[in-house]
N, C-alpha and C. Protein backbone atom coordinates (compact mmCIF):
# COMPACT_ATOMS: atom_id res chain seq x y z
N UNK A 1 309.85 -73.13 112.34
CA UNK A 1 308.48 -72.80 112.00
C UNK A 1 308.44 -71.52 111.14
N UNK A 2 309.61 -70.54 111.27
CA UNK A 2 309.84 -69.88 110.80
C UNK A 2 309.47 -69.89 109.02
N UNK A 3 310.51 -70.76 108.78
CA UNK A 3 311.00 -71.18 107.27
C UNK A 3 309.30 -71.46 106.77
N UNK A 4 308.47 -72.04 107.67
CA UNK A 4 307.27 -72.84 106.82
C UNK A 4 306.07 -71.10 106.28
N UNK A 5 306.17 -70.25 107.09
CA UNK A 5 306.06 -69.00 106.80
C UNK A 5 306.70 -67.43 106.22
N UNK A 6 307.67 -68.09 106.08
CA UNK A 6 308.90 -67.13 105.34
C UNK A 6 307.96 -66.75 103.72
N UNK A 7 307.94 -67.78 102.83
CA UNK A 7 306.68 -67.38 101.78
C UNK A 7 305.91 -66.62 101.79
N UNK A 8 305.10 -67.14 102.76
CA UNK A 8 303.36 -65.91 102.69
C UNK A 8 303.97 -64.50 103.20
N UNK A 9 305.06 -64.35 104.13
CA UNK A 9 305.45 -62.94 104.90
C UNK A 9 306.01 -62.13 103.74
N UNK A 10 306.93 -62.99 102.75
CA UNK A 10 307.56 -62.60 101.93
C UNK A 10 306.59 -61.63 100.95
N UNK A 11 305.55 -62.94 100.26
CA UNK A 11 304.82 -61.85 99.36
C UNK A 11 303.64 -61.64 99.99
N UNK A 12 303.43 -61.13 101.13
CA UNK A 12 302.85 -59.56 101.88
C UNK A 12 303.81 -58.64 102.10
N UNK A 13 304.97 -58.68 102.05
CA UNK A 13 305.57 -57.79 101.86
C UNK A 13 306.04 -56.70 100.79
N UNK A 14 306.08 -57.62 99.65
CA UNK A 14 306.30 -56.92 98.63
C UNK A 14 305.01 -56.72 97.81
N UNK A 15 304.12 -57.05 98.39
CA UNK A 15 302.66 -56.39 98.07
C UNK A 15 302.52 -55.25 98.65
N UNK A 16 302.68 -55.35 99.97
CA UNK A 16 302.58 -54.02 100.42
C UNK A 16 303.71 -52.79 99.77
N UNK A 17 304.51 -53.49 99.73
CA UNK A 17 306.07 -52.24 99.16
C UNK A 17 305.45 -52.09 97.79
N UNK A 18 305.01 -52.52 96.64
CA UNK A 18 304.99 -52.49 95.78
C UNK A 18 303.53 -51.17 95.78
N UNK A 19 302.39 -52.02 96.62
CA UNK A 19 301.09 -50.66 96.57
C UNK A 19 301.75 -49.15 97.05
N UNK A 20 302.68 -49.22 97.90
CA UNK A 20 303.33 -48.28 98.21
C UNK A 20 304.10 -47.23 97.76
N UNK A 21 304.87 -48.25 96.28
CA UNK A 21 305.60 -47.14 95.47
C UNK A 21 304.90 -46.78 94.29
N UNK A 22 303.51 -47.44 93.94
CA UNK A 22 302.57 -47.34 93.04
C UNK A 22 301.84 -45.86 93.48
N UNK A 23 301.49 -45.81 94.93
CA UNK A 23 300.92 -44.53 95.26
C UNK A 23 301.00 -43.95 95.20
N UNK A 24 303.04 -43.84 95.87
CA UNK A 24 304.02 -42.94 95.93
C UNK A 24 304.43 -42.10 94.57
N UNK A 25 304.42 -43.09 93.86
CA UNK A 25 305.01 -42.57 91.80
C UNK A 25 303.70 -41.79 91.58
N UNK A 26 302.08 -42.30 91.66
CA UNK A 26 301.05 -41.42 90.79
C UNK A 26 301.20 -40.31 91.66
N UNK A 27 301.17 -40.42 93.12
CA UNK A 27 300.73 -39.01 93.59
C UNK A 27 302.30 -37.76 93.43
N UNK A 28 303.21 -38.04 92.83
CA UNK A 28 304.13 -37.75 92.49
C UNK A 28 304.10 -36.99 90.94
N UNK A 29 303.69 -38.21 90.30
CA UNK A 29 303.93 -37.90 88.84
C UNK A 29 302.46 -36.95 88.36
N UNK A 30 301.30 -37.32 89.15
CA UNK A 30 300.03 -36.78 88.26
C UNK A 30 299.81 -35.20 88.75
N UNK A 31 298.85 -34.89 88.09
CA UNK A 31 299.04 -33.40 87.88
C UNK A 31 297.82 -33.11 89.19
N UNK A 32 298.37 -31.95 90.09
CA UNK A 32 297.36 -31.51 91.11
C UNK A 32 296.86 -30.43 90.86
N UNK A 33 295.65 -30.01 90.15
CA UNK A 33 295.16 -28.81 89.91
C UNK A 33 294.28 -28.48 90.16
N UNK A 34 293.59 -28.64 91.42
CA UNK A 34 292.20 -28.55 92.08
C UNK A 34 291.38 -27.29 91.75
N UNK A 35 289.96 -26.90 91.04
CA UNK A 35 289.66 -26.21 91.40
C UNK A 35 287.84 -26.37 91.76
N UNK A 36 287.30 -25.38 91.96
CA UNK A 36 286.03 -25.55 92.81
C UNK A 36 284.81 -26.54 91.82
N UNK A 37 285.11 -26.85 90.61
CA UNK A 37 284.50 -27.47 89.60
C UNK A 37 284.70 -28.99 90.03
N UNK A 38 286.42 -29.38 90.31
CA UNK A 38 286.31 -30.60 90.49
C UNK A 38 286.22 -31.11 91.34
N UNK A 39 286.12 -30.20 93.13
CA UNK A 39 286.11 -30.12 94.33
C UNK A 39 284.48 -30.57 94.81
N UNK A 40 283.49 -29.71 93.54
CA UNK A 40 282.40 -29.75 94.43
C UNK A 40 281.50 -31.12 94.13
N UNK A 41 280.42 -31.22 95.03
CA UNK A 41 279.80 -33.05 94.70
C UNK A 41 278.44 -32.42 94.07
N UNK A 42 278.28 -33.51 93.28
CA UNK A 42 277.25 -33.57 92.52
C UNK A 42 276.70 -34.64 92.42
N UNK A 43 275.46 -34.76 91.89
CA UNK A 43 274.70 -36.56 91.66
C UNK A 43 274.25 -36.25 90.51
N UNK A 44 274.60 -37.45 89.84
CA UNK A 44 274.09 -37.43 88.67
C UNK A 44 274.39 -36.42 87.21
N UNK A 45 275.13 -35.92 87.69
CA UNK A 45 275.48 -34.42 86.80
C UNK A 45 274.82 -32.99 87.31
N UNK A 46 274.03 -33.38 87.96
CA UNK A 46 273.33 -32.15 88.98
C UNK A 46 273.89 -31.68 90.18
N UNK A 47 273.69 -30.34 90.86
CA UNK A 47 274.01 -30.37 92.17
C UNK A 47 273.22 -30.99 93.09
N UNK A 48 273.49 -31.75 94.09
CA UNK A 48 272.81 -32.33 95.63
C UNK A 48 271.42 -31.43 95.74
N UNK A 49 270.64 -31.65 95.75
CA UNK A 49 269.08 -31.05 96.23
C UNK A 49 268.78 -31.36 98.41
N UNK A 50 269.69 -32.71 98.07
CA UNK A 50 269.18 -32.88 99.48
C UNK A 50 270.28 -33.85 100.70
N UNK A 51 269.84 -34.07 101.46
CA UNK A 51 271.02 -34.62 102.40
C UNK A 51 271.72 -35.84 101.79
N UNK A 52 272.73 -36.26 101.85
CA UNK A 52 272.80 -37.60 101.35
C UNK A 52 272.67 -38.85 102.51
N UNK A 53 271.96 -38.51 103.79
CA UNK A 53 271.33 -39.45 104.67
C UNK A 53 269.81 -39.61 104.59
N UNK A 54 269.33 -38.93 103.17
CA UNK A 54 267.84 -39.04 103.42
C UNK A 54 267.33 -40.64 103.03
N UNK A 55 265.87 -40.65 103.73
CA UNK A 55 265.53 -41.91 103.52
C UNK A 55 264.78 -42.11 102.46
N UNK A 56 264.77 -43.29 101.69
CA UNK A 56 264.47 -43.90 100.28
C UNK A 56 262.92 -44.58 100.59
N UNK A 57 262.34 -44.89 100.11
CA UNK A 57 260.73 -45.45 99.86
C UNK A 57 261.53 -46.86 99.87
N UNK A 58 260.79 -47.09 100.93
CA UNK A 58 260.79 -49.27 100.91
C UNK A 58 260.54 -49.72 99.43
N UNK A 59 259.22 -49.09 98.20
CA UNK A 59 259.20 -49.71 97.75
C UNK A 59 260.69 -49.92 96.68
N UNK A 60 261.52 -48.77 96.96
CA UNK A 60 262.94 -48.84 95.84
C UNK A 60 263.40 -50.28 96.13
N UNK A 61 264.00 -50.76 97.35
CA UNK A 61 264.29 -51.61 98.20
C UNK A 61 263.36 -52.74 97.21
N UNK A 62 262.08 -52.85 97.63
CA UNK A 62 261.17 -54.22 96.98
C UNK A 62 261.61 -54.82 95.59
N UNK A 63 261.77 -53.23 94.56
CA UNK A 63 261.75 -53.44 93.45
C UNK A 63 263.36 -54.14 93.41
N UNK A 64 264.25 -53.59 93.74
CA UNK A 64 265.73 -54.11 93.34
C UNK A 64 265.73 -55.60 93.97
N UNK A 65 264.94 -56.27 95.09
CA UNK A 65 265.04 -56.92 95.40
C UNK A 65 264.11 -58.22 94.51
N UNK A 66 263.06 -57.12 93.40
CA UNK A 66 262.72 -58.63 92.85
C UNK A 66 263.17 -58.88 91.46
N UNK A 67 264.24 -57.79 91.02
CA UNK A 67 264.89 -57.59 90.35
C UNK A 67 266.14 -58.72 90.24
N UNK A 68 266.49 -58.89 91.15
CA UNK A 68 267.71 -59.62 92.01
C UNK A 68 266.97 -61.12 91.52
N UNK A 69 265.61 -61.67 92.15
CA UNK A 69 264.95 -62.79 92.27
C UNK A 69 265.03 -63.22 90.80
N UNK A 70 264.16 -62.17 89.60
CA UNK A 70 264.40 -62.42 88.56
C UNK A 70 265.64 -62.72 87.80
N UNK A 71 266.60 -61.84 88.21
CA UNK A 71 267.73 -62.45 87.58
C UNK A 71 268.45 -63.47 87.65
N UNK A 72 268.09 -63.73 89.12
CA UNK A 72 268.70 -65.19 90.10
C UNK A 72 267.99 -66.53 88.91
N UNK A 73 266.59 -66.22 88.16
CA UNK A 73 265.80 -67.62 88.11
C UNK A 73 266.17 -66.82 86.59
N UNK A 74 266.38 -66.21 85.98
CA UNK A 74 267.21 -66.54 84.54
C UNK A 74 268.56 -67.16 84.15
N UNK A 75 269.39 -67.15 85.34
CA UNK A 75 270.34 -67.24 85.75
C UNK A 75 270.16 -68.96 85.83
N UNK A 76 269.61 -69.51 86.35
CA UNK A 76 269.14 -70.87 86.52
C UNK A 76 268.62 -71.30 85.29
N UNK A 77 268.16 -70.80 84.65
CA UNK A 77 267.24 -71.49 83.35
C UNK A 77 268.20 -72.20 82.18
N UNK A 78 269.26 -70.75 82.11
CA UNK A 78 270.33 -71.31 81.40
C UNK A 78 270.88 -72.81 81.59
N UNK A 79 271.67 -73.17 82.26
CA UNK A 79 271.91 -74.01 82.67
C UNK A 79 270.98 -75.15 82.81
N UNK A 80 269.73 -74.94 82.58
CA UNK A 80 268.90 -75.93 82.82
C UNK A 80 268.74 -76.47 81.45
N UNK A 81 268.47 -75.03 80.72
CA UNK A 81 268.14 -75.71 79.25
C UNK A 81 269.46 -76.25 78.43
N UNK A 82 270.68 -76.32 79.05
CA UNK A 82 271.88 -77.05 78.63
C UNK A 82 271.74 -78.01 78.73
N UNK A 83 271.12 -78.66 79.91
CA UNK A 83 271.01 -80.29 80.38
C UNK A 83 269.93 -80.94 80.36
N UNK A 84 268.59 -80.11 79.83
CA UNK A 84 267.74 -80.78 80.00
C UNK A 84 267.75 -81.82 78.95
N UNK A 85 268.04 -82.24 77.88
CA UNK A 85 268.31 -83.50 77.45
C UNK A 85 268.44 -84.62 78.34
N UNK A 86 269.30 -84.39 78.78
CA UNK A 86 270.00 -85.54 79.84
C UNK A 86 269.11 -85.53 81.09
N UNK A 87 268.37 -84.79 81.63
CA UNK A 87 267.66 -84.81 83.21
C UNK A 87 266.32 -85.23 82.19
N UNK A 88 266.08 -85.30 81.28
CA UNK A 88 264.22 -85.47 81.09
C UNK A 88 263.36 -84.81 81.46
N UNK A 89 262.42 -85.72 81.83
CA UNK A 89 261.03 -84.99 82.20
C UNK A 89 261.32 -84.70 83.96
N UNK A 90 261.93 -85.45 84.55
CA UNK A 90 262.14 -84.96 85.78
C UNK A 90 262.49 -83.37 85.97
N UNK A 91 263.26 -83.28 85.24
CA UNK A 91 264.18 -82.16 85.29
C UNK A 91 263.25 -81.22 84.90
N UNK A 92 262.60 -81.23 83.91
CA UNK A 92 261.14 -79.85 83.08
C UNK A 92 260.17 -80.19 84.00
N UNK A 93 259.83 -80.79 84.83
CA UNK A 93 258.97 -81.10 85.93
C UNK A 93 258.97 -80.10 86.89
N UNK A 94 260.42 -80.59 87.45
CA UNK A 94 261.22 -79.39 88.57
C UNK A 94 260.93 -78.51 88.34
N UNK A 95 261.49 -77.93 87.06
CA UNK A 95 261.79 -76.26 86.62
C UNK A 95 260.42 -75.92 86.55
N UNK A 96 259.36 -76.41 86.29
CA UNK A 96 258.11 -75.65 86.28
C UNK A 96 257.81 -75.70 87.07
N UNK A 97 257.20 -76.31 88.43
CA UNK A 97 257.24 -75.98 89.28
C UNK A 97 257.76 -75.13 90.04
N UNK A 98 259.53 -74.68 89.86
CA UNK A 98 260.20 -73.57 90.16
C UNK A 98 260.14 -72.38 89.61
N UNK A 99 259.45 -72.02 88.28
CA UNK A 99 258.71 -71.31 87.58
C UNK A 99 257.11 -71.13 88.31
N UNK A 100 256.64 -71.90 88.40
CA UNK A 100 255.32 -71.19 88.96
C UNK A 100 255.35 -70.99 90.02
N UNK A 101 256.28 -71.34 90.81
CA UNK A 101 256.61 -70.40 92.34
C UNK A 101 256.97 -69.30 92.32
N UNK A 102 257.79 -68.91 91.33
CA UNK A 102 258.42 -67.78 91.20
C UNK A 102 257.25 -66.80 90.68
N UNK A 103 256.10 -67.65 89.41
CA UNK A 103 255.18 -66.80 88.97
C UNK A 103 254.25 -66.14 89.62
N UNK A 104 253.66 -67.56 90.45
CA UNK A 104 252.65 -66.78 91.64
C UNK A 104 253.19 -65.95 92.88
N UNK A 105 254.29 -65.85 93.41
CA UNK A 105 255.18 -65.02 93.95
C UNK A 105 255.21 -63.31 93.22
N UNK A 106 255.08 -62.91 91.73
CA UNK A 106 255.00 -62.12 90.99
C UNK A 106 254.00 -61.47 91.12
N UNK A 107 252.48 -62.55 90.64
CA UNK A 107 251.53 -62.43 90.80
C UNK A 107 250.89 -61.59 92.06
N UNK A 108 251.81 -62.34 93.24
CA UNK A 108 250.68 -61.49 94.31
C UNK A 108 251.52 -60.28 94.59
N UNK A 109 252.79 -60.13 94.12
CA UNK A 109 253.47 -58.97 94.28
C UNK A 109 253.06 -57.97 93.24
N UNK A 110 252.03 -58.16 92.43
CA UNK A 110 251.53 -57.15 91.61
C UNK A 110 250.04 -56.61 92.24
N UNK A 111 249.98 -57.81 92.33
CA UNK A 111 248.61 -57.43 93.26
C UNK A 111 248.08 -57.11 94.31
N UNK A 112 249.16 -56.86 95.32
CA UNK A 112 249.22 -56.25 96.46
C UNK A 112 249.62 -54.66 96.05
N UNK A 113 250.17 -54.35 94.67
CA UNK A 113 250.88 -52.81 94.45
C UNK A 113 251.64 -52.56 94.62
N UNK A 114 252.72 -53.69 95.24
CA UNK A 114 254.07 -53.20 95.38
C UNK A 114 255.00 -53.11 94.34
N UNK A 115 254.52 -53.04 93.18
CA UNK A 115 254.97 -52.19 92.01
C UNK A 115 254.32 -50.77 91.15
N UNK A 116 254.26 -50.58 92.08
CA UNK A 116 252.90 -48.98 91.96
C UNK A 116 253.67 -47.91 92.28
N UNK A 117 254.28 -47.42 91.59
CA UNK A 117 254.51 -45.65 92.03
C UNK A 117 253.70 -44.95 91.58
N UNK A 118 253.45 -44.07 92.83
CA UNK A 118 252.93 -43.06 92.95
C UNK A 118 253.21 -41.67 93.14
C-alpha cells in the first residue's frame, strides 16, 4: 500500500524541501537593514489615525456587496450575448427578466438610501 503512495509523499516532500531552501537562500542572500521608516505601519501612505479594530458603517459592507451583484450580472451578459443567436427569444426573454430583477432590486436600493453618504 505503501508503493500506491510513495508518489504523492514523494512530491510533498520535495515541495516542502524545496520552500525551505527558497527561504533559507533569500533570508540569507537579501539585505537586512531595518530602520524606523520601514518598521513603522502606515495606511495608505499616512500614519494610522485610529485602531485597526475599529468598526466600519454597514453601509461600506452594502455598497461592496452590490458592487459584487453588479459585476456578477455583467459577468453573465457576456456570455449571453455570445449565444444568444442560438437560444432565441427564449434566451432574451430570460435575460430580461433577469435584468429587471436585478433593476428593481437597484431601484429600491436607491430608494431606501442605502447609497447615501452622509
Amino acid at each position: 500500500m505503501l508503493e500506491q503512495y510513495l508518489p504523492i509523499l514523494l512530491f510533498i516532500l520535495f515541495g516542502l524541501v524545496v520552500g525551505a531552501v527558497l527561504l533559507t537562500v533569500g533570508s540569507l542572500v537579501s539585505p537586512n537593514r531595518p530602520d524606523p521608516e520601514k518598521l513603522s505601519p502606515y495606511e495608505c501612505g499616512f500614519e494610522a489615525f485610529e485602531d485597526a479594530r475599529m468598526k466600519f458603517d454597514v453601509r461600506y459592507y452594502l455598497v461592496a456587496i452590490l458592487f459584487i451583484l453588479f459585476d456578477l450580472e455583467i459577468a453573465f451578459l457576456f456570455p449571453w450575448a455570445v449565444v444568444l443567436p442560438e437560444i432565441g427569444m427564449a434566451g432574451f426573454v430570460a435575460m430580461m427578466v433577469f435584468l429587471l430583477i436585478l433593476v428593481v432590486g437597484f431601484v429600491y436600493e436607491w430608494k431606501k438610501g442605502a447609497l447615501e453618504w452622509e
